[in-house]
Every structure is written in C-alpha cells, then in structure tokens.
PDB file of N, CA and C in Angstrom:
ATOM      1  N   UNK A   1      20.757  60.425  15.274  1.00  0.00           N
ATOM      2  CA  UNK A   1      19.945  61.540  14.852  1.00  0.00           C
ATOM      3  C   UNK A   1      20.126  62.675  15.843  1.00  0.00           C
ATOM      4  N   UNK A   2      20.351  63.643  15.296  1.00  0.00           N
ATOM      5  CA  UNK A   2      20.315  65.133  16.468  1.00  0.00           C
ATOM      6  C   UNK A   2      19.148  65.999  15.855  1.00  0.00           C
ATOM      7  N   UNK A   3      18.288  66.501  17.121  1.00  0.00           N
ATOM      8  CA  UNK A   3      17.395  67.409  16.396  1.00  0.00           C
ATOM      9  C   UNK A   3      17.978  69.192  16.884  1.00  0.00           C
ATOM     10  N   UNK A   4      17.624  69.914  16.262  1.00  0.00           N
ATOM     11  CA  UNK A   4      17.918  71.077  16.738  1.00  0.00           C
ATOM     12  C   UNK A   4      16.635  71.721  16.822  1.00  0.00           C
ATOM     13  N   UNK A   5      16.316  72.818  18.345  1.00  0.00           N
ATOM     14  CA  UNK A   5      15.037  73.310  18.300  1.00  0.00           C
ATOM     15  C   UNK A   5      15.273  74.643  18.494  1.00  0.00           C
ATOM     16  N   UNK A   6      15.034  75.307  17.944  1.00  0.00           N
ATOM     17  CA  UNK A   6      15.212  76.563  17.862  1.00  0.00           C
ATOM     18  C   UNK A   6      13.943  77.373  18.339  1.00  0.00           C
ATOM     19  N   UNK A   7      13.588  78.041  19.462  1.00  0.00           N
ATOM     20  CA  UNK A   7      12.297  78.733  19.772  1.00  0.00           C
ATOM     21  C   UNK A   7      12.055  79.719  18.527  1.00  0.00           C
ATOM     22  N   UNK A   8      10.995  79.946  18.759  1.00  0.00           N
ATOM     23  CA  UNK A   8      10.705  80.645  17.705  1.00  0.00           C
ATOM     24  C   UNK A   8      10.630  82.137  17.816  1.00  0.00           C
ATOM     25  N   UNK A   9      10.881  82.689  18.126  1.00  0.00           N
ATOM     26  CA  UNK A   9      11.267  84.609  19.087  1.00  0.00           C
ATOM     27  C   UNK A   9      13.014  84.434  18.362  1.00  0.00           C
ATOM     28  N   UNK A  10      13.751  83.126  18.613  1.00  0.00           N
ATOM     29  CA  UNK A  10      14.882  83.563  17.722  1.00  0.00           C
ATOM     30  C   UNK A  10      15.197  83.065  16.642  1.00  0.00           C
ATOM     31  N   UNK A  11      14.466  82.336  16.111  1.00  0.00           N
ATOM     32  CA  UNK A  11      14.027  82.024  14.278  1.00  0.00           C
ATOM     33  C   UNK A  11      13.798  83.344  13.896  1.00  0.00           C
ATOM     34  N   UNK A  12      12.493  83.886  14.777  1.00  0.00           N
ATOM     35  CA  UNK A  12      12.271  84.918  13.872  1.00  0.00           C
ATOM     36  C   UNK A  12      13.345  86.405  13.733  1.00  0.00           C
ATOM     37  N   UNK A  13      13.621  86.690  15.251  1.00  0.00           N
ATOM     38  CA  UNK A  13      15.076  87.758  15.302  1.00  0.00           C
ATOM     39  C   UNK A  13      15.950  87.633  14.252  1.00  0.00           C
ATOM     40  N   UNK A  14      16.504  85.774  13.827  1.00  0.00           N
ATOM     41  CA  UNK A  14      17.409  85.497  12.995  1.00  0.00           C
ATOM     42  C   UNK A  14      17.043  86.002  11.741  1.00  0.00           C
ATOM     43  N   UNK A  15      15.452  85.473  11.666  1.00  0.00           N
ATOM     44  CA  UNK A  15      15.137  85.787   9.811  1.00  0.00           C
ATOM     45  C   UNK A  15      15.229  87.624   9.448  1.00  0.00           C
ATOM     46  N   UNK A  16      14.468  87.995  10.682  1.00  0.00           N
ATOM     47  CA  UNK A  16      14.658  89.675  10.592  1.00  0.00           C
ATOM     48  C   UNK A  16      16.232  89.962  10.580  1.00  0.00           C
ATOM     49  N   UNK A  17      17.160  89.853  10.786  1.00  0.00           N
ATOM     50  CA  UNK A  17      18.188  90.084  10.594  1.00  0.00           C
ATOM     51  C   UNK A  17      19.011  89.715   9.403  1.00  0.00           C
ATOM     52  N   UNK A  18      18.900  88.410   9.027  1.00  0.00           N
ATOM     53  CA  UNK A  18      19.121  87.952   7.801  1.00  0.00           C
ATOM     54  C   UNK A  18      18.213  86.863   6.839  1.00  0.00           C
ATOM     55  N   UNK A  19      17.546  88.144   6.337  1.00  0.00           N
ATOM     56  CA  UNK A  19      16.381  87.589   5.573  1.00  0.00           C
ATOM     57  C   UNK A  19      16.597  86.491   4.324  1.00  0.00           C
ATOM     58  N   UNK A  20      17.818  86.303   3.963  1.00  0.00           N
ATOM     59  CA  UNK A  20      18.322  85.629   2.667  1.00  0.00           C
ATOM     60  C   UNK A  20      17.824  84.452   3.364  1.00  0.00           C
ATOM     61  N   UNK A  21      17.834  83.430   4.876  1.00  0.00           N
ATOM     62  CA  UNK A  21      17.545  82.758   5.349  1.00  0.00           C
ATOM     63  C   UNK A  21      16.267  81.817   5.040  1.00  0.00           C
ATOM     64  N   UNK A  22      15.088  83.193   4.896  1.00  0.00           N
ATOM     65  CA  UNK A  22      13.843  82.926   4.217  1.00  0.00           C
ATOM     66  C   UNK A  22      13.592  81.486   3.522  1.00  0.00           C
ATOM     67  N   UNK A  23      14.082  82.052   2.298  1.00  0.00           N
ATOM     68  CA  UNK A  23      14.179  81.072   1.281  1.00  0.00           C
ATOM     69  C   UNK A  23      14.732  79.729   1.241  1.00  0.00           C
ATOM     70  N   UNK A  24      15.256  79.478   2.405  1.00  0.00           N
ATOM     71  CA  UNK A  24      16.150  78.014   2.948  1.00  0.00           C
ATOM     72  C   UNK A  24      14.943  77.580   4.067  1.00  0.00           C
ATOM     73  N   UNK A  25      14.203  78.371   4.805  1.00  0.00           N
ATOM     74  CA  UNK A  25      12.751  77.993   5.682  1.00  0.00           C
ATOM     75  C   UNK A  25      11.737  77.531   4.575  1.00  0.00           C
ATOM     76  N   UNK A  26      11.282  78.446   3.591  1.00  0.00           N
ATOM     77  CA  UNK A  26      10.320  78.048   2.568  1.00  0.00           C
ATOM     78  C   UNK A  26      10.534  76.775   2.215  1.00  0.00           C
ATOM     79  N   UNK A  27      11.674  76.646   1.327  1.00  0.00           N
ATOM     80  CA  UNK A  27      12.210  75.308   0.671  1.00  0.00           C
ATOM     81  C   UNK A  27      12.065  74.041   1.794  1.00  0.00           C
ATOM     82  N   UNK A  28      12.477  74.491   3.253  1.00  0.00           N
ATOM     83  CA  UNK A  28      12.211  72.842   3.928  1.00  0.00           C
ATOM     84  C   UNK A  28      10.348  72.962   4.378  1.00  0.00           C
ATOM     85  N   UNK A  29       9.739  74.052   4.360  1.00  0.00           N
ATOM     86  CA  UNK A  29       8.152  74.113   4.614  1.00  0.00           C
ATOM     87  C   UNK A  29       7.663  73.229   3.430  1.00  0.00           C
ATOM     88  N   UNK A  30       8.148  74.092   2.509  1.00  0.00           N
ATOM     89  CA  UNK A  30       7.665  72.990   0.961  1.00  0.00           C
ATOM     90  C   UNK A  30       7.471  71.428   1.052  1.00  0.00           C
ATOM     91  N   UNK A  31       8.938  71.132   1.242  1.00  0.00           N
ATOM     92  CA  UNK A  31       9.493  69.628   1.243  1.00  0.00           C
ATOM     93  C   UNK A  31       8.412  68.973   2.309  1.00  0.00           C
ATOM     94  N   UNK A  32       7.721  69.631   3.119  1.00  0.00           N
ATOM     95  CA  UNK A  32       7.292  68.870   4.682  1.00  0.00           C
ATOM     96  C   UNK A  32       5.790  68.967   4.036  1.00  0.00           C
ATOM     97  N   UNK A  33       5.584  69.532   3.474  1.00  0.00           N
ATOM     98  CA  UNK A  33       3.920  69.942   2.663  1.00  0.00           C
ATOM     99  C   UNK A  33       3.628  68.996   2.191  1.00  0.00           C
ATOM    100  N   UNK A  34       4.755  68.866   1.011  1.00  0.00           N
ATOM    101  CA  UNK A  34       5.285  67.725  -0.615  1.00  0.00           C
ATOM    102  C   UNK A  34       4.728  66.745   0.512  1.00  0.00           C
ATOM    103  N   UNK A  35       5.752  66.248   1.412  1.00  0.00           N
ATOM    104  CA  UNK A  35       5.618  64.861   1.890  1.00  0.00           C
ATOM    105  C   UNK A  35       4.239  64.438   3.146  1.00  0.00           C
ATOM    106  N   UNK A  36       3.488  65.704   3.145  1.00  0.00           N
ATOM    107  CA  UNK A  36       2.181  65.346   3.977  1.00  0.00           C
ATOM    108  C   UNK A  36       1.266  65.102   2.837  1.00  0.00           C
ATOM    109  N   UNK A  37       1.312  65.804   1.448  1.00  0.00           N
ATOM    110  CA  UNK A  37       0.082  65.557   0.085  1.00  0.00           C
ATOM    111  C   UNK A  37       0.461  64.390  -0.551  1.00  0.00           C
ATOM    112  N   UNK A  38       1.716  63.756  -0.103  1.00  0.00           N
ATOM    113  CA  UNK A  38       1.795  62.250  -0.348  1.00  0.00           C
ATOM    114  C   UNK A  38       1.604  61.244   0.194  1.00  0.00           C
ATOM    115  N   UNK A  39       1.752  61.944   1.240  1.00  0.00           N
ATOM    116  CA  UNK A  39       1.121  60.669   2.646  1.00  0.00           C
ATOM    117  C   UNK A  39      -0.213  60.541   2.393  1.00  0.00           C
ATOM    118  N   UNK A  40      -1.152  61.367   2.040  1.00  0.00           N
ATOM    119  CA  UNK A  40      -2.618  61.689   2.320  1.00  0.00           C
ATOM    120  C   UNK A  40      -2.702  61.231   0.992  1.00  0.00           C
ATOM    121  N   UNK A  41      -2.104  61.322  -0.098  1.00  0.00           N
ATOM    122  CA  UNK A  41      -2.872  60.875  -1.343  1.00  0.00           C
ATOM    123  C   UNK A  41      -2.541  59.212  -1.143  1.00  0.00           C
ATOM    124  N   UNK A  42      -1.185  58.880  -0.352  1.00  0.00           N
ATOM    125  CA  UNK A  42      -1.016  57.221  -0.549  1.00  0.00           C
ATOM    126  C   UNK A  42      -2.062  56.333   0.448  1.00  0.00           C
ATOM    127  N   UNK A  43      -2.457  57.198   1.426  1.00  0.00           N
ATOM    128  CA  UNK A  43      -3.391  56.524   2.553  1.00  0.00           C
ATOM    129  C   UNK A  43      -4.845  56.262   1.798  1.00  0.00           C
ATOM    130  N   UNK A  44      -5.137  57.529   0.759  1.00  0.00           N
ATOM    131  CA  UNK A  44      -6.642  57.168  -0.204  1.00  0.00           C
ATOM    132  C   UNK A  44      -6.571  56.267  -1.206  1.00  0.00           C
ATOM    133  N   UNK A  45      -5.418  56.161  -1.579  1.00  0.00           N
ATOM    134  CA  UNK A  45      -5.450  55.449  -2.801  1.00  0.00           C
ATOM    135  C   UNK A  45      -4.689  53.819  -2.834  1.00  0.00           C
ATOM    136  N   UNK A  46      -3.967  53.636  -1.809  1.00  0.00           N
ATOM    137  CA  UNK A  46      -3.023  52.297  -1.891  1.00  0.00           C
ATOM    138  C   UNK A  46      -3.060  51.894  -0.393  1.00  0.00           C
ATOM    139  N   UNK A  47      -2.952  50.620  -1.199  1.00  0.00           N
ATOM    140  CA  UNK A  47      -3.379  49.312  -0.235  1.00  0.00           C
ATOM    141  C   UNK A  47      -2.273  49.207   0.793  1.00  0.00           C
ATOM    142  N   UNK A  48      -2.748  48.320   1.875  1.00  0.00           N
ATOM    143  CA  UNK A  48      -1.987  49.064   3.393  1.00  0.00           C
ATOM    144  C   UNK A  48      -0.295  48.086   2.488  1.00  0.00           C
ATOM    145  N   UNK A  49       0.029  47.307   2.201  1.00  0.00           N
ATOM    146  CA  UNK A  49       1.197  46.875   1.922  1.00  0.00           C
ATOM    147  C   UNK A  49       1.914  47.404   0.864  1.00  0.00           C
ATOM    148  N   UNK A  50       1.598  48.352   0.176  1.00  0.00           N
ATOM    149  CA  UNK A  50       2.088  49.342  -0.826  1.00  0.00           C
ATOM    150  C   UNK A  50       2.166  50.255  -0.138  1.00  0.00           C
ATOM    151  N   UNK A  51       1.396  50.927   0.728  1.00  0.00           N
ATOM    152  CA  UNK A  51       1.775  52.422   1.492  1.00  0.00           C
ATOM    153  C   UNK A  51       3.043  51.497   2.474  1.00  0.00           C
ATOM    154  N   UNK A  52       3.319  50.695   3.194  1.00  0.00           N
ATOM    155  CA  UNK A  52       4.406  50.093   3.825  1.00  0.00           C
ATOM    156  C   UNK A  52       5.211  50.321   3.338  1.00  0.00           C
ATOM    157  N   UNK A  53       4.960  49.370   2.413  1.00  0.00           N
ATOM    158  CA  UNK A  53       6.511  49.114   1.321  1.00  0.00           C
ATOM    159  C   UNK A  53       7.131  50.689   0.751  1.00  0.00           C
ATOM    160  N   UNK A  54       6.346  52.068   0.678  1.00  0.00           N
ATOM    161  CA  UNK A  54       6.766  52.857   0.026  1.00  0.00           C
ATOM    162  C   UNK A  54       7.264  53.524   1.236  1.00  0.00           C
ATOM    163  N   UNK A  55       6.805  53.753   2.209  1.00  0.00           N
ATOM    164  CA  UNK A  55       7.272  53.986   3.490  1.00  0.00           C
ATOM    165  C   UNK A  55       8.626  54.139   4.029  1.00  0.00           C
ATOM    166  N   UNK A  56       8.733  52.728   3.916  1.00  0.00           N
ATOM    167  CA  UNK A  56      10.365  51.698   4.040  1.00  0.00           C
ATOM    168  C   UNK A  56      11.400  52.588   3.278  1.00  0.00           C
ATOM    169  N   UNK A  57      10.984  52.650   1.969  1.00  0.00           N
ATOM    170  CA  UNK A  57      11.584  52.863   0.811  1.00  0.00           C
ATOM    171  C   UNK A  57      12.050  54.107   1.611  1.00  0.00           C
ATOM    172  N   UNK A  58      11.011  55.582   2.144  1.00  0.00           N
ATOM    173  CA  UNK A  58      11.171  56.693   1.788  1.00  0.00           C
ATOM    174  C   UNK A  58      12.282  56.874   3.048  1.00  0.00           C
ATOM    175  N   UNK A  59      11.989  55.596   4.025  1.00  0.00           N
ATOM    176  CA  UNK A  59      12.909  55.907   5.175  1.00  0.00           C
ATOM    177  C   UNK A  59      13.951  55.173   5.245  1.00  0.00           C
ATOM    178  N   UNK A  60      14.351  54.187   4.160  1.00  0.00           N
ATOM    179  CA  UNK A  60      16.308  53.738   3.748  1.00  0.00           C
ATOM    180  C   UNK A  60      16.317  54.765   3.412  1.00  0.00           C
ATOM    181  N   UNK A  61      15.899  55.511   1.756  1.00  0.00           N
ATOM    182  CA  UNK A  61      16.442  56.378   1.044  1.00  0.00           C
ATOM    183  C   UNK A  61      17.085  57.484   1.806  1.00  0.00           C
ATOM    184  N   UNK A  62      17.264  57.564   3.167  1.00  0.00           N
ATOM    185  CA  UNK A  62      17.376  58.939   4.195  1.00  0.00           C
ATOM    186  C   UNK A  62      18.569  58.349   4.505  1.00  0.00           C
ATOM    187  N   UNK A  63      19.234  56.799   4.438  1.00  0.00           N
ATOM    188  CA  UNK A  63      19.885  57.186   5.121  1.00  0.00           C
ATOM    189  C   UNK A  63      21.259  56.490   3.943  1.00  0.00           C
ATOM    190  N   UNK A  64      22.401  55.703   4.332  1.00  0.00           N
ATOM    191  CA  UNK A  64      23.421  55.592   3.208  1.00  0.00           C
ATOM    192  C   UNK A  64      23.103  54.505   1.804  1.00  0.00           C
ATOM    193  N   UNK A  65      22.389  55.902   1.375  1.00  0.00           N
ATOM    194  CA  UNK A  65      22.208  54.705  -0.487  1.00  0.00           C
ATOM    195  C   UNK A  65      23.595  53.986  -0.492  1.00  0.00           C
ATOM    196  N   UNK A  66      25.098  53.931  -0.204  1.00  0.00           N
ATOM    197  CA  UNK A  66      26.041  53.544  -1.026  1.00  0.00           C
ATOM    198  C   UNK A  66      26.208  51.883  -0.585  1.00  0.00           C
ATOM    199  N   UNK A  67      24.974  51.707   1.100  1.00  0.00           N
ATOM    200  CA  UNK A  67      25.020  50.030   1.373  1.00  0.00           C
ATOM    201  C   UNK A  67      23.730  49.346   0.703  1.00  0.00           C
ATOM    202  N   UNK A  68      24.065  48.317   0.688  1.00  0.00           N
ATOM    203  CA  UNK A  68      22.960  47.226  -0.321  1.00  0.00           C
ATOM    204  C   UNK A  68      21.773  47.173   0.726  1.00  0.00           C
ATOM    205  N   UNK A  69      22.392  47.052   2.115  1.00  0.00           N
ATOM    206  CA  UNK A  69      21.721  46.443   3.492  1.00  0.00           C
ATOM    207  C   UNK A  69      21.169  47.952   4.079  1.00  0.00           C
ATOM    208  N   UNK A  70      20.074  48.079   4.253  1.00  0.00           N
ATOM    209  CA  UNK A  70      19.579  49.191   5.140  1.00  0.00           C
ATOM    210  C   UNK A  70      19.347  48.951   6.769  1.00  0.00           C
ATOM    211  N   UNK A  71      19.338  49.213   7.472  1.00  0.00           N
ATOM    212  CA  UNK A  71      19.035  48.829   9.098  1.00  0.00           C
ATOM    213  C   UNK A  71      18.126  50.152   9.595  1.00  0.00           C
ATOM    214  N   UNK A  72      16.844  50.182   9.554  1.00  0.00           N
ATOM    215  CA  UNK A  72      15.703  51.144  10.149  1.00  0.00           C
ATOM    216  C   UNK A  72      15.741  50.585  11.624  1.00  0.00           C
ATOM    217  N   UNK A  73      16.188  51.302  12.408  1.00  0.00           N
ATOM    218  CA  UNK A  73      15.697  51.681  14.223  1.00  0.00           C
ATOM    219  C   UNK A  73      14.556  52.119  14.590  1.00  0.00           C
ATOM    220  N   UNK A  74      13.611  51.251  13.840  1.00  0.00           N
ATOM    221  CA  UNK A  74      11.912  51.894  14.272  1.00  0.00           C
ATOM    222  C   UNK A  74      10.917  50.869  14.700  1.00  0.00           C
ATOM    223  N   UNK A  75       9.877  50.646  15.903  1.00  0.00           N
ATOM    224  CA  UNK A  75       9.498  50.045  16.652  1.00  0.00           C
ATOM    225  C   UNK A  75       8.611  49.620  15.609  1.00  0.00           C
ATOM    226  N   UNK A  76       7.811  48.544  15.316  1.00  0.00           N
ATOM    227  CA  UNK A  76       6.510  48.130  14.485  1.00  0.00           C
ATOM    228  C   UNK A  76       4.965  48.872  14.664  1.00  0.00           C
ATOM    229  N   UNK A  77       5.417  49.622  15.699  1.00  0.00           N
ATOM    230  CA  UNK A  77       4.071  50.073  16.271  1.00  0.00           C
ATOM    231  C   UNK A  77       4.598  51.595  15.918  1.00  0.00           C
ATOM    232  N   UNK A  78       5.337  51.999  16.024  1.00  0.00           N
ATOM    233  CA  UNK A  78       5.721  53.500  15.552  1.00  0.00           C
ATOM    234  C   UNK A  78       5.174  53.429  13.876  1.00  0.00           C
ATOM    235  N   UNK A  79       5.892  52.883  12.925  1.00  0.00           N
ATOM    236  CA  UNK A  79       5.628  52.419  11.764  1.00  0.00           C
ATOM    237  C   UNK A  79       3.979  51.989  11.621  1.00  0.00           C
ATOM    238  N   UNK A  80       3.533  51.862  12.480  1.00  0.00           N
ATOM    239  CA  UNK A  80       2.052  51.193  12.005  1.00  0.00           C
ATOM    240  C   UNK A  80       1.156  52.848  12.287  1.00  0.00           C
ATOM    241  N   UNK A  81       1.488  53.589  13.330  1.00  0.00           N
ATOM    242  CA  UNK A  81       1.182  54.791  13.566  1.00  0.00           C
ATOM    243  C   UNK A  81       1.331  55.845  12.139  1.00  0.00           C
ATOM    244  N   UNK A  82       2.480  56.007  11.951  1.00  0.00           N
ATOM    245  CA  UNK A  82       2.753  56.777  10.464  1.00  0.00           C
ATOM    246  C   UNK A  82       1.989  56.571   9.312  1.00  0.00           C
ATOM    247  N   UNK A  83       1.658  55.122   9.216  1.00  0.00           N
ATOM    248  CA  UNK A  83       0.827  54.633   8.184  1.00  0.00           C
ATOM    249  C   UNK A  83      -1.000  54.609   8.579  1.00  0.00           C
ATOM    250  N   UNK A  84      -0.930  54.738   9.551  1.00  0.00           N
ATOM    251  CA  UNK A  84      -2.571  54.955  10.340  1.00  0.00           C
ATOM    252  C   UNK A  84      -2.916  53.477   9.759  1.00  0.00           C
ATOM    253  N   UNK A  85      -2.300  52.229  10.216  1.00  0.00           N
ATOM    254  CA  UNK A  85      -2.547  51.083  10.589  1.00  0.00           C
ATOM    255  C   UNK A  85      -2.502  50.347  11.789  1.00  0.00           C
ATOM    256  N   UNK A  86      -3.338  49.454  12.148  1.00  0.00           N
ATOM    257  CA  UNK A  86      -3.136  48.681  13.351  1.00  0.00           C
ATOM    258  C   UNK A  86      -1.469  48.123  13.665  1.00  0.00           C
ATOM    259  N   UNK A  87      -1.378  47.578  14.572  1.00  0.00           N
ATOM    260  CA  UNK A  87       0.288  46.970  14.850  1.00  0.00           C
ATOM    261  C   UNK A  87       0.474  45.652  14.129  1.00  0.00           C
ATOM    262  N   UNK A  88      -1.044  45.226  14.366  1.00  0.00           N
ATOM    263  CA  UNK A  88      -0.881  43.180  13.754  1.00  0.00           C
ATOM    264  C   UNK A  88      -1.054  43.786  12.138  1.00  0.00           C
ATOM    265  N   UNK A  89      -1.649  44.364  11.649  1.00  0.00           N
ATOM    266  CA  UNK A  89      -1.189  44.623  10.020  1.00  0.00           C
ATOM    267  C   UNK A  89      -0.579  44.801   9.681  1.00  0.00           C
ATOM    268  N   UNK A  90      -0.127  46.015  10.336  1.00  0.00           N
ATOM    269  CA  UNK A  90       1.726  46.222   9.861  1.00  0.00           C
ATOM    270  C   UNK A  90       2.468  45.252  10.113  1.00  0.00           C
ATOM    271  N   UNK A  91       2.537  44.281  11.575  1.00  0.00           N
ATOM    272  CA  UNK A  91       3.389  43.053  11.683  1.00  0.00           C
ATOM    273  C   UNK A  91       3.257  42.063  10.854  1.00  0.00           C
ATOM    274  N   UNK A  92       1.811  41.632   9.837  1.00  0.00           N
ATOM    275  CA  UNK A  92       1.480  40.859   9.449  1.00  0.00           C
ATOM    276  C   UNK A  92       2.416  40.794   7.834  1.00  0.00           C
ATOM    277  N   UNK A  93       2.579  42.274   7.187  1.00  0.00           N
ATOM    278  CA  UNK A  93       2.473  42.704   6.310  1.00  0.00           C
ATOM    279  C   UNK A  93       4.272  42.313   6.215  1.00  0.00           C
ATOM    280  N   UNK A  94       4.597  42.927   6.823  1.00  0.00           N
ATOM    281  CA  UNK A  94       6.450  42.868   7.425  1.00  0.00           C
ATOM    282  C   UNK A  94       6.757  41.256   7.836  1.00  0.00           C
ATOM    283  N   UNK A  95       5.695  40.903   8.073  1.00  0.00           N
ATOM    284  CA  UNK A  95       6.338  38.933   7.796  1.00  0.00           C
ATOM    285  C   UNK A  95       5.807  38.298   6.499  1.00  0.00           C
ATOM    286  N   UNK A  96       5.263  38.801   5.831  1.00  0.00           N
ATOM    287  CA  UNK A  96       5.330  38.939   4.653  1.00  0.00           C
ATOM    288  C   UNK A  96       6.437  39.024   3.666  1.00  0.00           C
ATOM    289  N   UNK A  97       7.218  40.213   4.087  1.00  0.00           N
ATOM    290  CA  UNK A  97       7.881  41.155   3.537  1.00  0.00           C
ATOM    291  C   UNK A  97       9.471  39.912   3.636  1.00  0.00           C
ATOM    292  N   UNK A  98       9.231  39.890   4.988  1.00  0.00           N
ATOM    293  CA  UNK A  98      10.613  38.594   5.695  1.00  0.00           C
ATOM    294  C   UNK A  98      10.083  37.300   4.816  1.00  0.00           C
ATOM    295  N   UNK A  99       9.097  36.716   4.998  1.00  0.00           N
ATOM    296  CA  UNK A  99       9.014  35.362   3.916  1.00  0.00           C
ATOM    297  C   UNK A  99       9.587  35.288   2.571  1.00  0.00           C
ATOM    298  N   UNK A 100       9.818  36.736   1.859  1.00  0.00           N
ATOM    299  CA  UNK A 100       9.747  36.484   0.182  1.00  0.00           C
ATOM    300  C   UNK A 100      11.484  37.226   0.547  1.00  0.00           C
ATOM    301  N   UNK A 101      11.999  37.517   1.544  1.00  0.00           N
ATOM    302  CA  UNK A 101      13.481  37.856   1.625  1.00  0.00           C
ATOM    303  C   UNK A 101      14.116  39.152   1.368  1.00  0.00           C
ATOM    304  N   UNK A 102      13.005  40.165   1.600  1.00  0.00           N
ATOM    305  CA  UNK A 102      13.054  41.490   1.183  1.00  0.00           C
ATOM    306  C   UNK A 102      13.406  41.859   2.326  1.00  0.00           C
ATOM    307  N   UNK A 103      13.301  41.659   3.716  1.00  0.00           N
ATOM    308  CA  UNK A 103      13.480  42.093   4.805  1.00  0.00           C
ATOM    309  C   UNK A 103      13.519  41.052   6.007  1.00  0.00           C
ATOM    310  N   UNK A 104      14.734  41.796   6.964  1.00  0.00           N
ATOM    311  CA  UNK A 104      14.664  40.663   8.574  1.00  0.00           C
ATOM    312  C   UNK A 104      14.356  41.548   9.070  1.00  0.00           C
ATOM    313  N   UNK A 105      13.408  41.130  10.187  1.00  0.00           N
ATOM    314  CA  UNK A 105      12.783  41.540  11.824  1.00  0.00           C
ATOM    315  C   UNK A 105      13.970  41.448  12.855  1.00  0.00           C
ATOM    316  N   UNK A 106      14.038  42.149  13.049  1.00  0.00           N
ATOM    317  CA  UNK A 106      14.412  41.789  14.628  1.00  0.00           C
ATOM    318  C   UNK A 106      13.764  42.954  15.701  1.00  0.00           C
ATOM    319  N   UNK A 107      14.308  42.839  17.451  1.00  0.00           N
ATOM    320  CA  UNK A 107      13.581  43.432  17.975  1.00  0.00           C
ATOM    321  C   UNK A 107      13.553  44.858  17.792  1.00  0.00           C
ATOM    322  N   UNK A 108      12.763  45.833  17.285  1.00  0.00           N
ATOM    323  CA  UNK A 108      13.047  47.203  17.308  1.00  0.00           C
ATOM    324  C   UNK A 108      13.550  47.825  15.948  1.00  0.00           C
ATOM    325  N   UNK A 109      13.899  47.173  15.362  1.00  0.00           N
ATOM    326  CA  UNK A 109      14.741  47.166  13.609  1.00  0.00           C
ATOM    327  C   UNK A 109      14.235  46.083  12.429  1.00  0.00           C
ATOM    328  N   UNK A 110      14.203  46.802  11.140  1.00  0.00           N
ATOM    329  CA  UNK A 110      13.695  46.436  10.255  1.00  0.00           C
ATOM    330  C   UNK A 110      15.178  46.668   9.792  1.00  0.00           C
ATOM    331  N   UNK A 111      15.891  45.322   8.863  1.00  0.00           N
ATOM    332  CA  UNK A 111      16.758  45.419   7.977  1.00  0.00           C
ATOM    333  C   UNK A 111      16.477  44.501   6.676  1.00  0.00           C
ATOM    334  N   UNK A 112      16.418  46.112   5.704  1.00  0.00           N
ATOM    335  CA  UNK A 112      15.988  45.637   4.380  1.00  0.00           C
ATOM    336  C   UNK A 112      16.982  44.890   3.751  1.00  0.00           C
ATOM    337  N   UNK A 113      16.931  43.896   3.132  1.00  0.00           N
ATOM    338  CA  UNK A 113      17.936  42.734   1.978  1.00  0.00           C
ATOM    339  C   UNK A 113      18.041  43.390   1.004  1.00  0.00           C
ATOM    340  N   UNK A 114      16.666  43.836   0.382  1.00  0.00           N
ATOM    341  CA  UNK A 114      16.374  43.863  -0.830  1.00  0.00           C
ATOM    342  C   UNK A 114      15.753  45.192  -1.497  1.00  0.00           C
ATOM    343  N   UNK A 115      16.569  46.419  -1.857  1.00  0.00           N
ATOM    344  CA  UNK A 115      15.678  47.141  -2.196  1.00  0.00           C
ATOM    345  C   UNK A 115      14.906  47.571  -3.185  1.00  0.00           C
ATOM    346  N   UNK A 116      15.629  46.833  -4.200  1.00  0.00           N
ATOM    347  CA  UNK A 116      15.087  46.586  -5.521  1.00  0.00           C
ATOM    348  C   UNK A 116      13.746  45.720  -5.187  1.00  0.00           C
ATOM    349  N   UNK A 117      13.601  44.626  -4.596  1.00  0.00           N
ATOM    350  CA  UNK A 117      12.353  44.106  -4.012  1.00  0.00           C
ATOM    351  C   UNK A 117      11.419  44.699  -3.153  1.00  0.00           C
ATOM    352  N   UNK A 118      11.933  45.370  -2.321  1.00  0.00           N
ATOM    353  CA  UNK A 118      10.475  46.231  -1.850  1.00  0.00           C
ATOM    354  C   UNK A 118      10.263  47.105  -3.009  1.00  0.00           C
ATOM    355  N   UNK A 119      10.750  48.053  -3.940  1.00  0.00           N
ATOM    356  CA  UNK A 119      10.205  48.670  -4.566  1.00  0.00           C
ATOM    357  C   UNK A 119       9.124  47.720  -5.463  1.00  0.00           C
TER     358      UNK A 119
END
C-alpha cells in the first residue's frame, strides 16, 4: 500500500489552478461519505457477524478479484476497532468463520477460502 499526502495549501493551489480536478476530489469525498452511511447504517441494523462478514467482503473486494484465495494483512484487533467490537468477538466470530472453512487465521492475516461463503 502507498499513501500519498498532499498538504492542503497545495491541494488547494492545485485545484485553483486546475479546477477540472474538482470533480475527481468530489467523486472520492462521495465514495468516503457512501462508505461512512454504510458503516453507520450496518452497525444499527446487523448483527456483529454479518457486519464482519460484510467487512471482509468489502476489504478482499479491494484487492485481486481474479484469485479464489484472498490474504487480508490486518491484525484482529484493528478489524474489531472498524467494526466497534471487542477483540474476543471479533476473534470468536472469525473461529467461527475458520470452523465452517470460509476462512484461515494465522498470525496478523485473515485468508479467505471461500467467498461465495462469507457472502
């Protein structure tokens, strides 16, 4: 992953200069909105192993749909944070997830089997 940070004195110089830019800022503000009124509607409405499982989903889908096998580099406790769950729920939930063969644990990484099964 590379992040790029751009201060914001030359975001904005950039956009004043070439304003067509705009509309490529809006569109990823949108997308980051979209995905906070879904977080907040899935935290009111679905149960902590459905907000997981959709979770998972939203963070393979990021990276190569064209393998069967996904491999997430994310700590259990990072993941339990995102979901505003404890660590033993989320761990509880994710050996769960490993019993029925949808997913292996290991230290630091979640690799999904099955993605037709978590969905």
């Amino acid at each position: 992953t590379q992040l790029l940070q751009v201060p914001q004195a030359a975001l904005l110089e950039l956009l004043r200069r070439e304003p067509y830019y705009w509309r490529d800022v809006a569109l990823l503000m949108s997308h980051k909105l979209r995905l906070a009124f879904i977080a907040l509607e899935e935290m009111a409405l679905l149960p902590a192993a459905q907000r997981l499982a959709r979770r998972l989903l939203m963070l393979a889908e990021g990276y190569d749909n064209s393998r069967s096998r996904q491999v997430l580099h994310l700590p259990q406790e990072q993941l339990a944070l995102m979901l505003s769950l404890s660590r033993q729920t989320t761990n509880q939930i994710l050996k769960d997830l490993e019993a029925q063969g949808i997913l292996q644990l290991s230290y630091g990484g979640i690799e999904i089997l099955d993605l037709a099964g978590l969905r």
